[in-house]
PDB file of N, CA and C in Angstrom:
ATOM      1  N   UNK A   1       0.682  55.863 -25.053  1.00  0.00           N
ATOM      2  CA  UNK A   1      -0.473  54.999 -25.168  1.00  0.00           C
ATOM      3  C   UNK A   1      -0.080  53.571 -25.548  1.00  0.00           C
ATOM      4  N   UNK A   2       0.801  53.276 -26.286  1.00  0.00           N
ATOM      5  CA  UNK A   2       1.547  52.010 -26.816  1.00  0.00           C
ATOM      6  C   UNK A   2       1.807  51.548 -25.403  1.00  0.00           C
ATOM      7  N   UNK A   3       2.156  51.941 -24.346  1.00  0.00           N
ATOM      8  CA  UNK A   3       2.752  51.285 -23.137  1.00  0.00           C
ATOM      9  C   UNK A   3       1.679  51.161 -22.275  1.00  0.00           C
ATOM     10  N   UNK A   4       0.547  51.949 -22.780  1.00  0.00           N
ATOM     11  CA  UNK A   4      -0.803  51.545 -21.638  1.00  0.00           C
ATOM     12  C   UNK A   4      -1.030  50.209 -22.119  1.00  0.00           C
ATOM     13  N   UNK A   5      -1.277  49.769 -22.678  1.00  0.00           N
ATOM     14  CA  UNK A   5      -2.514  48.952 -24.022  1.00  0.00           C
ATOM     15  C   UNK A   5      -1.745  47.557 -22.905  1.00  0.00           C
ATOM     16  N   UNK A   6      -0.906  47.129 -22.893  1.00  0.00           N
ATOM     17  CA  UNK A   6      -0.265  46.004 -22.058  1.00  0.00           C
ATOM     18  C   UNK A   6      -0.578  45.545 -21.042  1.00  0.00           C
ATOM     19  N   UNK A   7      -0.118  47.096 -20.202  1.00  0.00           N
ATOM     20  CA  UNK A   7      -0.965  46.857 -18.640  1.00  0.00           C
ATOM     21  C   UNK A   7      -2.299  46.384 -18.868  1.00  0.00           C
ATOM     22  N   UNK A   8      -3.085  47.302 -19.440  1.00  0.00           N
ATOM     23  CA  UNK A   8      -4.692  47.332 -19.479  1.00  0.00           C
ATOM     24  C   UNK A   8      -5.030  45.648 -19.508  1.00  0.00           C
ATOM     25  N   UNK A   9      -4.602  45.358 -20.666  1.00  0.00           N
ATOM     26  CA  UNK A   9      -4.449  43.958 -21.168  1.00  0.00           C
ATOM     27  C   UNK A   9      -4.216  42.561 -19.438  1.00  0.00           C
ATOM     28  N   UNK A  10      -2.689  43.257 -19.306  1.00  0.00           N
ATOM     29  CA  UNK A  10      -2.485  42.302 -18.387  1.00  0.00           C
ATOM     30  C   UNK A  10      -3.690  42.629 -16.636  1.00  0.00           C
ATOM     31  N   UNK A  11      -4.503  43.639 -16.596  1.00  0.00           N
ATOM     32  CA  UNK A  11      -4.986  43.448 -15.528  1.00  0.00           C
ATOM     33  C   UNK A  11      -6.445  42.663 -15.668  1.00  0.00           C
ATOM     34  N   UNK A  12      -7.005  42.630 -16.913  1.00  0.00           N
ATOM     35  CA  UNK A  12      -7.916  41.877 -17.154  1.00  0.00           C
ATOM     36  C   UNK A  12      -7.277  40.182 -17.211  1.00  0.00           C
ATOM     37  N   UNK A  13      -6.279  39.578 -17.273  1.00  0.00           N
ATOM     38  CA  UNK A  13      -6.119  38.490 -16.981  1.00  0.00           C
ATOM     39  C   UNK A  13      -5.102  38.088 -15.919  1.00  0.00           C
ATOM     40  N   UNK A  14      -5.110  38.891 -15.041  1.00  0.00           N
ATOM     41  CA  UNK A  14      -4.747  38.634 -13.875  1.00  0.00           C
ATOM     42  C   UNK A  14      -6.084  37.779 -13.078  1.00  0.00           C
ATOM     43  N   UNK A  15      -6.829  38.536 -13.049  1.00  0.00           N
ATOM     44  CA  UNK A  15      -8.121  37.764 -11.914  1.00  0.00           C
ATOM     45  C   UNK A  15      -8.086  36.766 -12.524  1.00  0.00           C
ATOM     46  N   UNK A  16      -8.439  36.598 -13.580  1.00  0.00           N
ATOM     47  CA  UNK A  16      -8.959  34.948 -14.345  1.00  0.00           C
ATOM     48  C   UNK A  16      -7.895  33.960 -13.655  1.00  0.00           C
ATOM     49  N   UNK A  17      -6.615  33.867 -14.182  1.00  0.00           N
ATOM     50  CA  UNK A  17      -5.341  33.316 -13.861  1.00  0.00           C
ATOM     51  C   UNK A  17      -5.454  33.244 -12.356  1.00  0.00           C
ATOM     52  N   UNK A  18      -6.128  33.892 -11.754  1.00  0.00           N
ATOM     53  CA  UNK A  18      -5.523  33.535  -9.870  1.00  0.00           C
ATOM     54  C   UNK A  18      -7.008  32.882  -9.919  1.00  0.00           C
ATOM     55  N   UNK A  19      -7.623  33.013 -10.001  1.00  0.00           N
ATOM     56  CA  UNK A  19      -8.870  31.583 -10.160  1.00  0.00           C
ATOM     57  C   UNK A  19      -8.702  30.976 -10.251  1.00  0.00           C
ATOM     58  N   UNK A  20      -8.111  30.381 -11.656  1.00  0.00           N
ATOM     59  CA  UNK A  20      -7.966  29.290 -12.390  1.00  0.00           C
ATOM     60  C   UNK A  20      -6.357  28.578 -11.532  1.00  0.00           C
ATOM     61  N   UNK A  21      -5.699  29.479 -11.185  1.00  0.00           N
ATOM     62  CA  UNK A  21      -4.736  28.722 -10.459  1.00  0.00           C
ATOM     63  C   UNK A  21      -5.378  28.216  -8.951  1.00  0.00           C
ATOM     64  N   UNK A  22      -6.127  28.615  -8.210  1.00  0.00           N
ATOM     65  CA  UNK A  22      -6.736  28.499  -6.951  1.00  0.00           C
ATOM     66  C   UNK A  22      -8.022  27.098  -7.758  1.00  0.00           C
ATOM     67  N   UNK A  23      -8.264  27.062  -8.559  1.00  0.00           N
ATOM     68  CA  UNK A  23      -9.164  25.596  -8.856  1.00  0.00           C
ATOM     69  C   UNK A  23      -8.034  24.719  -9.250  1.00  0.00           C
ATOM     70  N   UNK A  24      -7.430  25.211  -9.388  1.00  0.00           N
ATOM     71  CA  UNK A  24      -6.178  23.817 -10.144  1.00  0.00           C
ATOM     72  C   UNK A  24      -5.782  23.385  -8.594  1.00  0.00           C
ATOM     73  N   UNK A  25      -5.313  24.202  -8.224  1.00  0.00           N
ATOM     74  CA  UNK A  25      -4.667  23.879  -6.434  1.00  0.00           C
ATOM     75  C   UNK A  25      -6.065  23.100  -5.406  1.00  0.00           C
ATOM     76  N   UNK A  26      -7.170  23.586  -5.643  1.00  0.00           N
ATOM     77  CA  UNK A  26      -7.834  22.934  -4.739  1.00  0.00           C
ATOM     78  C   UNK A  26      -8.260  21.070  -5.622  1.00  0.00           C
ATOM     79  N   UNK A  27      -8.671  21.410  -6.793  1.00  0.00           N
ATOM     80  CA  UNK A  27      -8.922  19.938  -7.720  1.00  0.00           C
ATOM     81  C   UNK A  27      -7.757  19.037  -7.745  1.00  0.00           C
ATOM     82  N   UNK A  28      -6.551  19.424  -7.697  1.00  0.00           N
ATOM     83  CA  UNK A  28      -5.122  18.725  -7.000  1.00  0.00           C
ATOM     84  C   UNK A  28      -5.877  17.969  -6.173  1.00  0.00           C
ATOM     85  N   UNK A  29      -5.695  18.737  -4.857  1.00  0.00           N
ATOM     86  CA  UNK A  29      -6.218  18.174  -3.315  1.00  0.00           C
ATOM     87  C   UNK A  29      -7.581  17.527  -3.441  1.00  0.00           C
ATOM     88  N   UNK A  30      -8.615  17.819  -4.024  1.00  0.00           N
ATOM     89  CA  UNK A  30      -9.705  17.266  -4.262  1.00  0.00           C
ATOM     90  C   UNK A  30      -8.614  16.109  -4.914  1.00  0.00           C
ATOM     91  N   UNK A  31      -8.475  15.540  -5.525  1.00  0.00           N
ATOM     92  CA  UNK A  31      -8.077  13.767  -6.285  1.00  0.00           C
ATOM     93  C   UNK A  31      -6.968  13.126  -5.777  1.00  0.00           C
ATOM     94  N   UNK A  32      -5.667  13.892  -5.312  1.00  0.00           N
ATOM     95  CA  UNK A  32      -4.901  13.395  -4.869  1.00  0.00           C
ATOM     96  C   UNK A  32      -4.295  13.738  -3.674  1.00  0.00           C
ATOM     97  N   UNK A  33      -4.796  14.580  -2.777  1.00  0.00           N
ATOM     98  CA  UNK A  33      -4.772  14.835  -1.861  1.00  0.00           C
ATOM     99  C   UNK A  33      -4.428  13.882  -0.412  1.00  0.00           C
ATOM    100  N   UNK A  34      -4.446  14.429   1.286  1.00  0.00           N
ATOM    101  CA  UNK A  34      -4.239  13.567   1.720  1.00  0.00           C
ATOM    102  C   UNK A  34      -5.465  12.806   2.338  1.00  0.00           C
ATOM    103  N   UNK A  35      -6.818  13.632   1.816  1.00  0.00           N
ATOM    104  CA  UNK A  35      -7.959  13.150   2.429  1.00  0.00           C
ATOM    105  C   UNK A  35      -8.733  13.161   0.864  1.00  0.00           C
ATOM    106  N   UNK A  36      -7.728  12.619  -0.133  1.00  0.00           N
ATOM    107  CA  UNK A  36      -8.690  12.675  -1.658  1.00  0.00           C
ATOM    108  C   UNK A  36      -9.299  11.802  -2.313  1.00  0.00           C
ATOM    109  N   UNK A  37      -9.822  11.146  -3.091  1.00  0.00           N
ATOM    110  CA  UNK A  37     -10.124  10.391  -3.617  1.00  0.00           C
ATOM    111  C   UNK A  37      -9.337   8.781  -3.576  1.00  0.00           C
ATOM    112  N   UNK A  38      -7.844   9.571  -4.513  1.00  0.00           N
ATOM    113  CA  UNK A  38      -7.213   8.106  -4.022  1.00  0.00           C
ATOM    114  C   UNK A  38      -7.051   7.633  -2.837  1.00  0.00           C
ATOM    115  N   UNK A  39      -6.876   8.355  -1.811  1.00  0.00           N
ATOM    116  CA  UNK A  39      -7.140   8.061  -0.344  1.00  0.00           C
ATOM    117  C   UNK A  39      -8.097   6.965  -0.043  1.00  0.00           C
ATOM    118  N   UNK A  40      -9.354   7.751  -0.331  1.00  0.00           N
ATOM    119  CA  UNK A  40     -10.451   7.452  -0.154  1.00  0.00           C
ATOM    120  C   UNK A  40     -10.920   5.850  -0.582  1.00  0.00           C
ATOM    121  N   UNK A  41     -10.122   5.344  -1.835  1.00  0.00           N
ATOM    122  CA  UNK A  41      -9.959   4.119  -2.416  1.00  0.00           C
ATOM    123  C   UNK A  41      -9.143   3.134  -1.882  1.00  0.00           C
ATOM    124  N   UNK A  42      -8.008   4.000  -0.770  1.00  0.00           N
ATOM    125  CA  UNK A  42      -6.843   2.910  -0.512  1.00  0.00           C
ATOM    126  C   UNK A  42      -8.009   2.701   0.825  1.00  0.00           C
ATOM    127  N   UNK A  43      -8.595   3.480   1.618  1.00  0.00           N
ATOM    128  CA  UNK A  43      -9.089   3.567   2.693  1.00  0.00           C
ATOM    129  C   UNK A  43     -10.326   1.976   2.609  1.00  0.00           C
ATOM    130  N   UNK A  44     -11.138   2.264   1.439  1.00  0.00           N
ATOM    131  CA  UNK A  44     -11.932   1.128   1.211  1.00  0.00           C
ATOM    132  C   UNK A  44     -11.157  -0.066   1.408  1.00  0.00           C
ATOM    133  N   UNK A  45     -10.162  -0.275   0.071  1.00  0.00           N
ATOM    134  CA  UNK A  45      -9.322  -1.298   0.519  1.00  0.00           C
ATOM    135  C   UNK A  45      -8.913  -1.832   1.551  1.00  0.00           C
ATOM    136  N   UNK A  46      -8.404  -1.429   2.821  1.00  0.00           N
ATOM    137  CA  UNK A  46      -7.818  -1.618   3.870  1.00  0.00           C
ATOM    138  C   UNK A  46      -9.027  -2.143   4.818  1.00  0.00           C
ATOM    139  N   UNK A  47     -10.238  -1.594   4.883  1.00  0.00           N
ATOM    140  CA  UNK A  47     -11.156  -1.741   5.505  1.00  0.00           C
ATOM    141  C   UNK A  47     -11.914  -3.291   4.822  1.00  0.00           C
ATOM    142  N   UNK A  48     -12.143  -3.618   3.381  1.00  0.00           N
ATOM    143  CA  UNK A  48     -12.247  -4.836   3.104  1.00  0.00           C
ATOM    144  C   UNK A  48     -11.271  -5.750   3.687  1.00  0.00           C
ATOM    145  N   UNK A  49      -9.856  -5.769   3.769  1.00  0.00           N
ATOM    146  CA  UNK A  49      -9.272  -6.376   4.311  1.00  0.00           C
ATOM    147  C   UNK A  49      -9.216  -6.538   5.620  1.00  0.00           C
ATOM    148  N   UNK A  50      -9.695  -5.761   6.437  1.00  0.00           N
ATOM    149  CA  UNK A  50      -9.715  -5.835   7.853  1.00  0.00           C
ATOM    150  C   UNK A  50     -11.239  -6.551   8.086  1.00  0.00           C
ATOM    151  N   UNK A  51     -11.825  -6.060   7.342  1.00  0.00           N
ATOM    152  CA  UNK A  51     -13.436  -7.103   7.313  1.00  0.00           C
ATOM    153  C   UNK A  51     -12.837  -8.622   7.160  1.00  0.00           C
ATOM    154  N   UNK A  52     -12.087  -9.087   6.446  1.00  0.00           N
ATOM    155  CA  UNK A  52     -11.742 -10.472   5.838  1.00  0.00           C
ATOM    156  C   UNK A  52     -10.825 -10.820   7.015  1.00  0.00           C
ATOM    157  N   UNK A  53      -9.785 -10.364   7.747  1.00  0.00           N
ATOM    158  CA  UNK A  53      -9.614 -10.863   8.645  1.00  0.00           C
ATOM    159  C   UNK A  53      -9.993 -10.772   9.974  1.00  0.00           C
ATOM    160  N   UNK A  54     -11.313 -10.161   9.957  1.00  0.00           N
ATOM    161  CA  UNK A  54     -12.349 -10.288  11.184  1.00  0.00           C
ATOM    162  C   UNK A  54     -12.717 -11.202  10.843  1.00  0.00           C
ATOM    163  N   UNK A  55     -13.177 -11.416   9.859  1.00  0.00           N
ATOM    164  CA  UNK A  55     -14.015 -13.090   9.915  1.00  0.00           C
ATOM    165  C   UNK A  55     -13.430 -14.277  10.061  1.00  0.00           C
ATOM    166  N   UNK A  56     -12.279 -14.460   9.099  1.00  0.00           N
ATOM    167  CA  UNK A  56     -11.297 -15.429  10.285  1.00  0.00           C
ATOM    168  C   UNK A  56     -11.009 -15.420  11.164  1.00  0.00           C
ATOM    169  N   UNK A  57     -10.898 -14.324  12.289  1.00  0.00           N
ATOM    170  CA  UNK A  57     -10.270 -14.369  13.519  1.00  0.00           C
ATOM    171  C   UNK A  57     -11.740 -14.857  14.216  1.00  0.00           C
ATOM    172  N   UNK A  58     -12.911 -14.534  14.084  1.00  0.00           N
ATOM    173  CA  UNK A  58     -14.040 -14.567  14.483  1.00  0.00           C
ATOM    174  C   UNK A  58     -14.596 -16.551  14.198  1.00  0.00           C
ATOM    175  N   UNK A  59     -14.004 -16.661  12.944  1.00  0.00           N
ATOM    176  CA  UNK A  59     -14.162 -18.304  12.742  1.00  0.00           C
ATOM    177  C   UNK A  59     -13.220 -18.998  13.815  1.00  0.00           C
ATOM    178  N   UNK A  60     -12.199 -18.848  13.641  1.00  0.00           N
ATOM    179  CA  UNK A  60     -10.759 -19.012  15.220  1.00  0.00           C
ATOM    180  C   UNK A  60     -11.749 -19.797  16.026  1.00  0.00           C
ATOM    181  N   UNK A  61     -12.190 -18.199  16.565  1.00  0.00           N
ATOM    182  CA  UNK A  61     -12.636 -18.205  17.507  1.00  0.00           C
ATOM    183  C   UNK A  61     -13.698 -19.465  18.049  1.00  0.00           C
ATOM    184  N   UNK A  62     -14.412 -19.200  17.094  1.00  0.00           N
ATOM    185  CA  UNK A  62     -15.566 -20.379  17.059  1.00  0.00           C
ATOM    186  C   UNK A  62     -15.329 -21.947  17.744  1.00  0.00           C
ATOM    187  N   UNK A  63     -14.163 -22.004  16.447  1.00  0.00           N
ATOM    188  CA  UNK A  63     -13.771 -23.443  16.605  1.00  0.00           C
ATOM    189  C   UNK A  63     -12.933 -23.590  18.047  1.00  0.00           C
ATOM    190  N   UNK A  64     -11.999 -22.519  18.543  1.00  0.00           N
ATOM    191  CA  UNK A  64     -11.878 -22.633  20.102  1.00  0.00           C
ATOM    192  C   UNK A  64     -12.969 -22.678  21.039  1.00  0.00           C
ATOM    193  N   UNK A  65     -13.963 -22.215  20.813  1.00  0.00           N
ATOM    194  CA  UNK A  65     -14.763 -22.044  21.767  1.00  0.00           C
ATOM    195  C   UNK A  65     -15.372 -23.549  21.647  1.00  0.00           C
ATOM    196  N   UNK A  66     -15.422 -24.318  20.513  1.00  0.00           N
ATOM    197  CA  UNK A  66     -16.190 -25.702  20.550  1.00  0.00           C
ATOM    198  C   UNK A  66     -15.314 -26.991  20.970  1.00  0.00           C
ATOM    199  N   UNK A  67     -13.633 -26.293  21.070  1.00  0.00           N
ATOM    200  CA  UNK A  67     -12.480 -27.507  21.448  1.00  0.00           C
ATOM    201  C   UNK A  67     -12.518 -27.150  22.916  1.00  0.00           C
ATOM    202  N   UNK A  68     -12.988 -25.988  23.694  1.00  0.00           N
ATOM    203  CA  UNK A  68     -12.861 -25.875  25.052  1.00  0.00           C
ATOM    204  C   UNK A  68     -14.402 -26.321  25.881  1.00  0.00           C
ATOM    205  N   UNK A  69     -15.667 -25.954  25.122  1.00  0.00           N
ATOM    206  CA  UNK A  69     -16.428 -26.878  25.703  1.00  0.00           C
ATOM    207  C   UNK A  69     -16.567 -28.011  25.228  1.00  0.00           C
ATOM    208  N   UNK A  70     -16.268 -28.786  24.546  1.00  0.00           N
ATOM    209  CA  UNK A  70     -15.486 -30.506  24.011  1.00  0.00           C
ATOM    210  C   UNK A  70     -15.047 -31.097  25.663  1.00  0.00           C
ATOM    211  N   UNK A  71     -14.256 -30.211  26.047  1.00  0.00           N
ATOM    212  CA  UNK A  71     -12.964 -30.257  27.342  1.00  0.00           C
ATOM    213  C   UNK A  71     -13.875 -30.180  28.601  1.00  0.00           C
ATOM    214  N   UNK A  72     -14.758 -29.497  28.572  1.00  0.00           N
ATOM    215  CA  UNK A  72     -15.393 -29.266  29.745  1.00  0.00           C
ATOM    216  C   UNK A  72     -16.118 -30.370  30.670  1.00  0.00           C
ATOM    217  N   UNK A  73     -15.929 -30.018  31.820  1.00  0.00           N
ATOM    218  CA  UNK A  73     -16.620 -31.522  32.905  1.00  0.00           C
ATOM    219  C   UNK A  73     -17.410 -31.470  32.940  1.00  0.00           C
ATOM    220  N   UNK A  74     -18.712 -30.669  32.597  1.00  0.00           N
ATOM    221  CA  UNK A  74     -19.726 -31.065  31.952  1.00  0.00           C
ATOM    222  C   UNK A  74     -19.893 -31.979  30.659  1.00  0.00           C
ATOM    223  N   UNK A  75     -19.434 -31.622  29.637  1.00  0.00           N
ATOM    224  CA  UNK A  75     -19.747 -32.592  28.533  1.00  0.00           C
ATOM    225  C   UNK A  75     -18.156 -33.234  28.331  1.00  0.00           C
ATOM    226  N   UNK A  76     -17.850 -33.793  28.818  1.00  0.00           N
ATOM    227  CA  UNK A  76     -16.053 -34.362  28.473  1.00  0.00           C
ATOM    228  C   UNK A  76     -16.395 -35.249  27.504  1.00  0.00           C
ATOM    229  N   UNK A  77     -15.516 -35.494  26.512  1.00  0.00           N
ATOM    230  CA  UNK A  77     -15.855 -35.902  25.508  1.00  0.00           C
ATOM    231  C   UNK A  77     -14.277 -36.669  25.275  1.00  0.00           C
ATOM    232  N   UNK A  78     -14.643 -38.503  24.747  1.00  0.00           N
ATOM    233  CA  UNK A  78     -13.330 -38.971  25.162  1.00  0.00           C
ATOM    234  C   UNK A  78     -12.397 -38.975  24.217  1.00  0.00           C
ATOM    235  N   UNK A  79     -12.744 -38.546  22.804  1.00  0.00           N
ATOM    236  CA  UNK A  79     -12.009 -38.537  21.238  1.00  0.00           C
ATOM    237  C   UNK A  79     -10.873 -37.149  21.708  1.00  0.00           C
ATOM    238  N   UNK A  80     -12.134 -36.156  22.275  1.00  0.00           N
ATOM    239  CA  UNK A  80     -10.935 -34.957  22.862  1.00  0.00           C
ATOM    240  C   UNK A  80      -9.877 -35.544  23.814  1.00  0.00           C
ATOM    241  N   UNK A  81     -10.206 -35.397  24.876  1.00  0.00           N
ATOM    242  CA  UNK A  81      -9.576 -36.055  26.013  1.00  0.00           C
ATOM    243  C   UNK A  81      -8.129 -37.078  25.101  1.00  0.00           C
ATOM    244  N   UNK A  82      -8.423 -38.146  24.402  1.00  0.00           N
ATOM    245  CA  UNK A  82      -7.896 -38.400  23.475  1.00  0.00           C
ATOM    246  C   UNK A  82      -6.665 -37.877  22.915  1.00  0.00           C
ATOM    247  N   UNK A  83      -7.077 -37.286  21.947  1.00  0.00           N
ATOM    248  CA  UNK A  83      -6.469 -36.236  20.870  1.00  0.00           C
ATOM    249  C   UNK A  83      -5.363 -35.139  21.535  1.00  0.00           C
ATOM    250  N   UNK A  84      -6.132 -34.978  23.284  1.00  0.00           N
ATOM    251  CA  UNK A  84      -5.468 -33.546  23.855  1.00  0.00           C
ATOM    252  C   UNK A  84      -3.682 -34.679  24.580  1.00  0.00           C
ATOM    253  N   UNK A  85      -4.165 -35.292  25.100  1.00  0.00           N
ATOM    254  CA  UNK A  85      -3.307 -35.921  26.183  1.00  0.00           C
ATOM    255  C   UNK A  85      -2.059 -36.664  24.544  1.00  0.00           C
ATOM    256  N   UNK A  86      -2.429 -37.125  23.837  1.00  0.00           N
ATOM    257  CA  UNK A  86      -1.642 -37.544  23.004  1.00  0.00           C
ATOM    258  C   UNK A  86      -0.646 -36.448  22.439  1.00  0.00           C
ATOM    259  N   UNK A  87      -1.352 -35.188  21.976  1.00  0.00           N
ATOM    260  CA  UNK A  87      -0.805 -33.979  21.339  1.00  0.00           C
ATOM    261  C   UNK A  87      -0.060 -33.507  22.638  1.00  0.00           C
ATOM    262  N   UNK A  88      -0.665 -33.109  23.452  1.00  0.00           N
ATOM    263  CA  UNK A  88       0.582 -32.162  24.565  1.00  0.00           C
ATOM    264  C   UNK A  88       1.470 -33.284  25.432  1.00  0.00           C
ATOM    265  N   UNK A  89       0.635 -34.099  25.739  1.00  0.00           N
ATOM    266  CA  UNK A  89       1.426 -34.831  26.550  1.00  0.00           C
ATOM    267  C   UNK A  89       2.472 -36.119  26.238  1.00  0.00           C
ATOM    268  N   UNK A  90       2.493 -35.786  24.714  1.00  0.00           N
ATOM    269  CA  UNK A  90       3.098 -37.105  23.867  1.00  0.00           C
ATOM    270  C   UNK A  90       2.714 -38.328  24.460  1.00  0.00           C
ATOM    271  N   UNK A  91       1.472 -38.777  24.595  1.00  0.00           N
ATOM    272  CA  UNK A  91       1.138 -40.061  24.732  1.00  0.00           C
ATOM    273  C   UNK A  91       0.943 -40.909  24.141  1.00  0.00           C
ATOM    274  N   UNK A  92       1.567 -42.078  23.402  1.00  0.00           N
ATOM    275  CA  UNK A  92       1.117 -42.798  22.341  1.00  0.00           C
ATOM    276  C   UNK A  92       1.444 -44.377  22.345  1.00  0.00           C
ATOM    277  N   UNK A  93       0.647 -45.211  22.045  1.00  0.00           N
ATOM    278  CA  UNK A  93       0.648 -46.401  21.940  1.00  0.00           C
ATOM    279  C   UNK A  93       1.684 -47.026  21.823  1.00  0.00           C
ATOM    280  N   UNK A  94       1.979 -47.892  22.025  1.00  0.00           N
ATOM    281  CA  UNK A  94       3.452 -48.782  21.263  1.00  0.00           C
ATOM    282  C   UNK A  94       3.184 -49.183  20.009  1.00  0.00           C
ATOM    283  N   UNK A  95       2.408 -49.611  19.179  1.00  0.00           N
ATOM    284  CA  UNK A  95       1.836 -50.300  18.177  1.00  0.00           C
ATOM    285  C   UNK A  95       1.528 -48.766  17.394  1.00  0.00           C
ATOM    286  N   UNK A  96       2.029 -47.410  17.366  1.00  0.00           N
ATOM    287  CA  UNK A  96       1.114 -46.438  16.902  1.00  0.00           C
ATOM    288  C   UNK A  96       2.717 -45.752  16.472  1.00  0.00           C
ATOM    289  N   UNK A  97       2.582 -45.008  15.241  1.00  0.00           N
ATOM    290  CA  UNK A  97       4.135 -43.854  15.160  1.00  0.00           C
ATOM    291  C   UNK A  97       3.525 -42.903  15.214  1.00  0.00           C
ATOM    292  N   UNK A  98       4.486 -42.139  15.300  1.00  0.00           N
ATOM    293  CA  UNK A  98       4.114 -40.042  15.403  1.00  0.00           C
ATOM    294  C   UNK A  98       4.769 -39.730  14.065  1.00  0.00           C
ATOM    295  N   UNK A  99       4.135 -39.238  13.533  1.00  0.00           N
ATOM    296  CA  UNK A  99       4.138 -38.073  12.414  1.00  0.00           C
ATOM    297  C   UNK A  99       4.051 -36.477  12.658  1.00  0.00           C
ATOM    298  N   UNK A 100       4.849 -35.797  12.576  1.00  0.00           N
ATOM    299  CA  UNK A 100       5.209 -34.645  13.015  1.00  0.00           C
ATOM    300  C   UNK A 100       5.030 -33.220  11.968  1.00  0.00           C
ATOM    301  N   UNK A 101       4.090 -32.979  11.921  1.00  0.00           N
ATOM    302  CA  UNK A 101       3.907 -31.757  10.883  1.00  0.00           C
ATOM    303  C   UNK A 101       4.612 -30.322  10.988  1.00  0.00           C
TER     304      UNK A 101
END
């Protein structure tokens, strides 16, 4: 009977223990997992940042779209015209220096 009393003992905390190990293993993966929480935080992050450089690329954009109809033979505009032929085509005054950024 001294050698029952153990077993008896150990089969009542067997179940508990494989529970409690099967919530530890899934609450792991629940927080740090590869679809877990911290995930879930770096994921926000990345997505604010991709918001922030949509909107600059989207501002870019803008301002190209207002230097190419500037250009256009409909509205030609002579400060552009200007500005363009000097910059690509190194055109410049005699009386004028270039400064080179």
């Amino acid at each position: 009977m001294i050698f029952k009393l153990p077993r008896l003992r150990m089969r009542f905390y067997i179940l508990p223990f494989i529970f409690l190990m099967i919530t530890l293993y899934f609450t792991y993966h629940l927080i740090q997992g590869e679809r877990g929480l911290f995930r879930l935080f770096e994921v926000n992050k990345e997505l604010d940042q991709a918001e922030v450089l949509l909107k600059k690329s989207e501002y870019e954009k803008e301002i190209m779209e207002a230097r190419i109809n500037s250009i256009s033979s409909d509205s030609l505009s002579a400060d552009m015209l200007d500005e363009l032929g000097r910059k690509e085509l190194g055109f410049i005054r005699s009386d004028e220096y270039v400064i080179f950024e």
